[in-house]
Protein backbone atom coordinates (compact mmCIF):
# COMPACT_ATOMS: atom_id res chain seq x y z
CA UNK A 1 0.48 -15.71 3.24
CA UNK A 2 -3.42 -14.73 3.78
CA UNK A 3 -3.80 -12.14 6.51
CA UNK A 4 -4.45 -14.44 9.94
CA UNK A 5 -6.10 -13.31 12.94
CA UNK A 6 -6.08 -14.54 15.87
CA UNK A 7 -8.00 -13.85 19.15
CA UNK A 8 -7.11 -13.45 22.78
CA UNK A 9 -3.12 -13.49 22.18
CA UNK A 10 -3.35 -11.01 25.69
CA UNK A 11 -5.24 -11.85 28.14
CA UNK A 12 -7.72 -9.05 29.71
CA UNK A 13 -5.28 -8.64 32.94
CA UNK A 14 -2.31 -8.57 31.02
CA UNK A 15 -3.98 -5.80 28.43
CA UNK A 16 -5.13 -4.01 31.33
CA UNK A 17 -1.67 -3.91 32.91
CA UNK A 18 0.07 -3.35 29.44
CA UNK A 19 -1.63 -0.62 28.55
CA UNK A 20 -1.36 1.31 31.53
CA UNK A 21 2.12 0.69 31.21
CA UNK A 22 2.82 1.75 27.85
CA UNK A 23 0.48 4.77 28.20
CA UNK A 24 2.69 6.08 30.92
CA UNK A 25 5.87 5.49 29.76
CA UNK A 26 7.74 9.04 28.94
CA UNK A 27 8.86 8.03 25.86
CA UNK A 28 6.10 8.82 23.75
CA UNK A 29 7.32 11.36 21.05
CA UNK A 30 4.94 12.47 17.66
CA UNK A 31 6.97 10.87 14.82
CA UNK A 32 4.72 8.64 13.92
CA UNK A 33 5.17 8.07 10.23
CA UNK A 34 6.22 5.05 8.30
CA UNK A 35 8.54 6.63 5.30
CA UNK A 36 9.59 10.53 4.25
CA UNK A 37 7.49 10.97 1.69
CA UNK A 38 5.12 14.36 1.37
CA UNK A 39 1.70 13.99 3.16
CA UNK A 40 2.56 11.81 5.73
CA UNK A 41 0.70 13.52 9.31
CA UNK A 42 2.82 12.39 12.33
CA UNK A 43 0.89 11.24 15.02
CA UNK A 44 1.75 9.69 18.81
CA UNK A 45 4.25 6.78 18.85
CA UNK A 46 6.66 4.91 21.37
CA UNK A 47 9.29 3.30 19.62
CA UNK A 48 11.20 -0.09 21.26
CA UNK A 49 12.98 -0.86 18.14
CA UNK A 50 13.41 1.57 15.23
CA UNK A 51 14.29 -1.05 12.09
CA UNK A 52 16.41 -3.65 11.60
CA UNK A 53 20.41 -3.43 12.38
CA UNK A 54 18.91 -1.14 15.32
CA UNK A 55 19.76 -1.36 19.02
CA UNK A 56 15.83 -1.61 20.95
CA UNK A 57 15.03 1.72 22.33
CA UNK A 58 13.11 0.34 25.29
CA UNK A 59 14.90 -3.02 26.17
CA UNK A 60 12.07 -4.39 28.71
CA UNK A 61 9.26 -3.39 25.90
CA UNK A 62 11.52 -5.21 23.39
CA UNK A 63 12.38 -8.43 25.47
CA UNK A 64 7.89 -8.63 26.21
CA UNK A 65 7.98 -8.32 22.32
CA UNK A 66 9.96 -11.15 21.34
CA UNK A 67 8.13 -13.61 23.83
CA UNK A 68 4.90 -12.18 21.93
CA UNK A 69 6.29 -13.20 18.71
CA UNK A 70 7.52 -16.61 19.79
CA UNK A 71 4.22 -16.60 21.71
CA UNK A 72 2.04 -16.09 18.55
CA UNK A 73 4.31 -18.50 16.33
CA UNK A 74 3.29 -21.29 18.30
CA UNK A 75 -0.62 -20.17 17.67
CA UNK A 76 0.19 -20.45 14.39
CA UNK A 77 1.94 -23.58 14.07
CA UNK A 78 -0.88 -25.07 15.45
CA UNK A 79 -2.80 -24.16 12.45
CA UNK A 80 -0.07 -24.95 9.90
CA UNK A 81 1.31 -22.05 9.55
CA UNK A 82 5.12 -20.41 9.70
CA UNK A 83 6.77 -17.25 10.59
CA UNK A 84 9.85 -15.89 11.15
CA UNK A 85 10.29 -15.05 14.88
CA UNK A 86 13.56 -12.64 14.58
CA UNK A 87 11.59 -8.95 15.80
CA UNK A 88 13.19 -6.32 13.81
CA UNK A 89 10.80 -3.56 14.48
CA UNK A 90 8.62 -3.08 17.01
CA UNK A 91 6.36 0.43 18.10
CA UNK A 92 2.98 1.07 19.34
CA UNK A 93 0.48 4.19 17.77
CA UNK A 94 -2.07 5.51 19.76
CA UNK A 95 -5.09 7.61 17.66
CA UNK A 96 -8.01 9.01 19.54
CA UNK A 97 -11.27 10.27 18.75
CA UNK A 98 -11.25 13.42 16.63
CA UNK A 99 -7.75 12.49 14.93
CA UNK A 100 -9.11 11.51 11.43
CA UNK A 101 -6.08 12.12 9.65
CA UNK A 102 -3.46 10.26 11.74
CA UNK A 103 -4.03 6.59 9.46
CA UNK A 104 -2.70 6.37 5.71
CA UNK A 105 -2.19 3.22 3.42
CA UNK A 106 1.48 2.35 3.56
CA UNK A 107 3.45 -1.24 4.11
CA UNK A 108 5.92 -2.12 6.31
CA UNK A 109 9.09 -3.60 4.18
CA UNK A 110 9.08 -4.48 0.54
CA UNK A 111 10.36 -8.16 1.95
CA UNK A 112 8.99 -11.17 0.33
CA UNK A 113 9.96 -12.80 3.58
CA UNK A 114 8.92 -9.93 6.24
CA UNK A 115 5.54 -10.50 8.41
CA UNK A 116 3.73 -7.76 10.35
CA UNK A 117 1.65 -8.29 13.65
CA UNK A 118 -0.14 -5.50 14.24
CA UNK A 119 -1.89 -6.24 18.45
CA UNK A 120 -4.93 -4.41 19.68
CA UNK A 121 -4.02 -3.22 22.59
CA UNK A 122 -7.13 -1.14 24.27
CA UNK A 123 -8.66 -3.47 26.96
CA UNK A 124 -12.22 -2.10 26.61
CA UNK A 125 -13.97 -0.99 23.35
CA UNK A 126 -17.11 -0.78 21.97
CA UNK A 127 -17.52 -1.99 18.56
CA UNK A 128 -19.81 1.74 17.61
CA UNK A 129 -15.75 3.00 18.28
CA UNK A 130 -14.80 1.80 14.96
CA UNK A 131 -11.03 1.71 14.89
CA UNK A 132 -10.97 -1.09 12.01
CA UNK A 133 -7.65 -2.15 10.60
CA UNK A 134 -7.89 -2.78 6.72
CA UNK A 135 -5.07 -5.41 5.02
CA UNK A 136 -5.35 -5.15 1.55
CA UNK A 137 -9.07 -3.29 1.60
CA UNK A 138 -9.98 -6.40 3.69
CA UNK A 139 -11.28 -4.91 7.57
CA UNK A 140 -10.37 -6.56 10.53
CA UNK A 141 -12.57 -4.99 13.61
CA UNK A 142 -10.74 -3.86 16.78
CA UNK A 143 -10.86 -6.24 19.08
CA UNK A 144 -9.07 -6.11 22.57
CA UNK A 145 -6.09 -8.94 22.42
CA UNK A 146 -6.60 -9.58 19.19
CA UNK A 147 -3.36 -9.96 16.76
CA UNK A 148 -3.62 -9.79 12.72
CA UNK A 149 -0.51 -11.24 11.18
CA UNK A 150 0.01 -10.80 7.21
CA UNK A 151 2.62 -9.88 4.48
CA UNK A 152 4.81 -6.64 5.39
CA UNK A 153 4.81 -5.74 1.84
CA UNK A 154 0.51 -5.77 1.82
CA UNK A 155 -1.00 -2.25 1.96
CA UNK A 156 -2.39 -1.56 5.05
CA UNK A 157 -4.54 1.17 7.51
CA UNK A 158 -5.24 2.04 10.50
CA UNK A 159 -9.00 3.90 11.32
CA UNK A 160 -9.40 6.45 13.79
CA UNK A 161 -12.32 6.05 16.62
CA UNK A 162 -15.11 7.43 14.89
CA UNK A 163 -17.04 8.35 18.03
CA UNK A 164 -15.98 9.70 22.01
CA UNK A 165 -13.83 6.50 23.34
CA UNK A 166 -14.39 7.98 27.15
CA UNK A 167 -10.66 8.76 27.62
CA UNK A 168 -9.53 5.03 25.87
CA UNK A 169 -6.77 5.84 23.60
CA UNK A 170 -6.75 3.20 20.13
CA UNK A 171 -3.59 1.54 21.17
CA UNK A 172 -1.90 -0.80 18.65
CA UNK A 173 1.44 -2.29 18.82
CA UNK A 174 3.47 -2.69 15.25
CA UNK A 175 5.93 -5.57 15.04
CA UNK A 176 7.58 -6.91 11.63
CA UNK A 177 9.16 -10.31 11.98
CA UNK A 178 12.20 -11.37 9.35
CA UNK A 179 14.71 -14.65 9.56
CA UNK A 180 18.08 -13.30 9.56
């Protein structure tokens, strides 16, 4: 599948409500890292659902997650395009200015089948912010609402505000998508 983007999958009042939602939840904890291998900097993440085979760790964030993906399918089939609407891991990151280090190139699942959605989830920012999102070398710009949907087994990166974001944190939600 080539990486897919698609634009205003939140509205501005639901990312402003969202977002000051998620940003107060207490469940934030710094474990943010994708696998166990050496090198890996942890950075700020909520998890709703760990992996697959996983009970959601935040049912109402999990149940707004699975009308997003059912949500964004039907985007997509409007443009031809399938994708498996089963969430089996969901989490938002949040990076801030200053935190260069919290972004590596990783994937999701080895899955020939798997899709990722990764949702921008800050509803202001200024495009001198950076906080791209590469696929595959390919950079998508941050763009509030916004959703980029590609393979989970493409290598992919996050990149930290390059500049003061006046107290907006990057916030991104990460959910892979697999038929059962």
């Amino acid at each position: 599948m080539k990486t897919v983007v698609l634009d205003n999958v939140l509205s501005q009042k639901e990312l402003f409500y969202m977002y000051g939602e998620i940003i107060g939840t207490p469940q934030w904890r710094i474990i943010g890292k994708s696998t166990n291998e050496d090198g890996y900097i942890s950075a700020p993440m909520l998890v709703v659902k760990p992996t697959q085979n996983t009970n959601p760790e935040n049912y109402p964030l999990f149940l707004w997650g699975q009308t997003l993906v059912f949500r964004i399918a039907k985007l997509l089939e409007e443009k031809s395009i399938g994708i498996p609407t089963t969430l089996d891991r969901m989490w938002f990151n949040s990076t801030f200015h200053g935190k260069k280090t919290q972004h590596w190139l990783h994937t999701d699942f080895d899955s020939l089948t798997a899709k990722s959605i990764l949702l921008f989830m800050t509803p202001i920012w200024q495009p001198d912010w950076k906080g791209s999102f590469y696929v595959d070398g390919e950079e998508f710009k941050f763009k509030p609402g916004s959703a980029v949907i590609f393979d989970s087994k493409e290598y992919h990166k996050g990149e930290s505000p390059e500049s003061e974001t006046y107290n907006w944190q990057r916030l991104t939600c990460n959910i892979v998508v697999e038929d059962k």
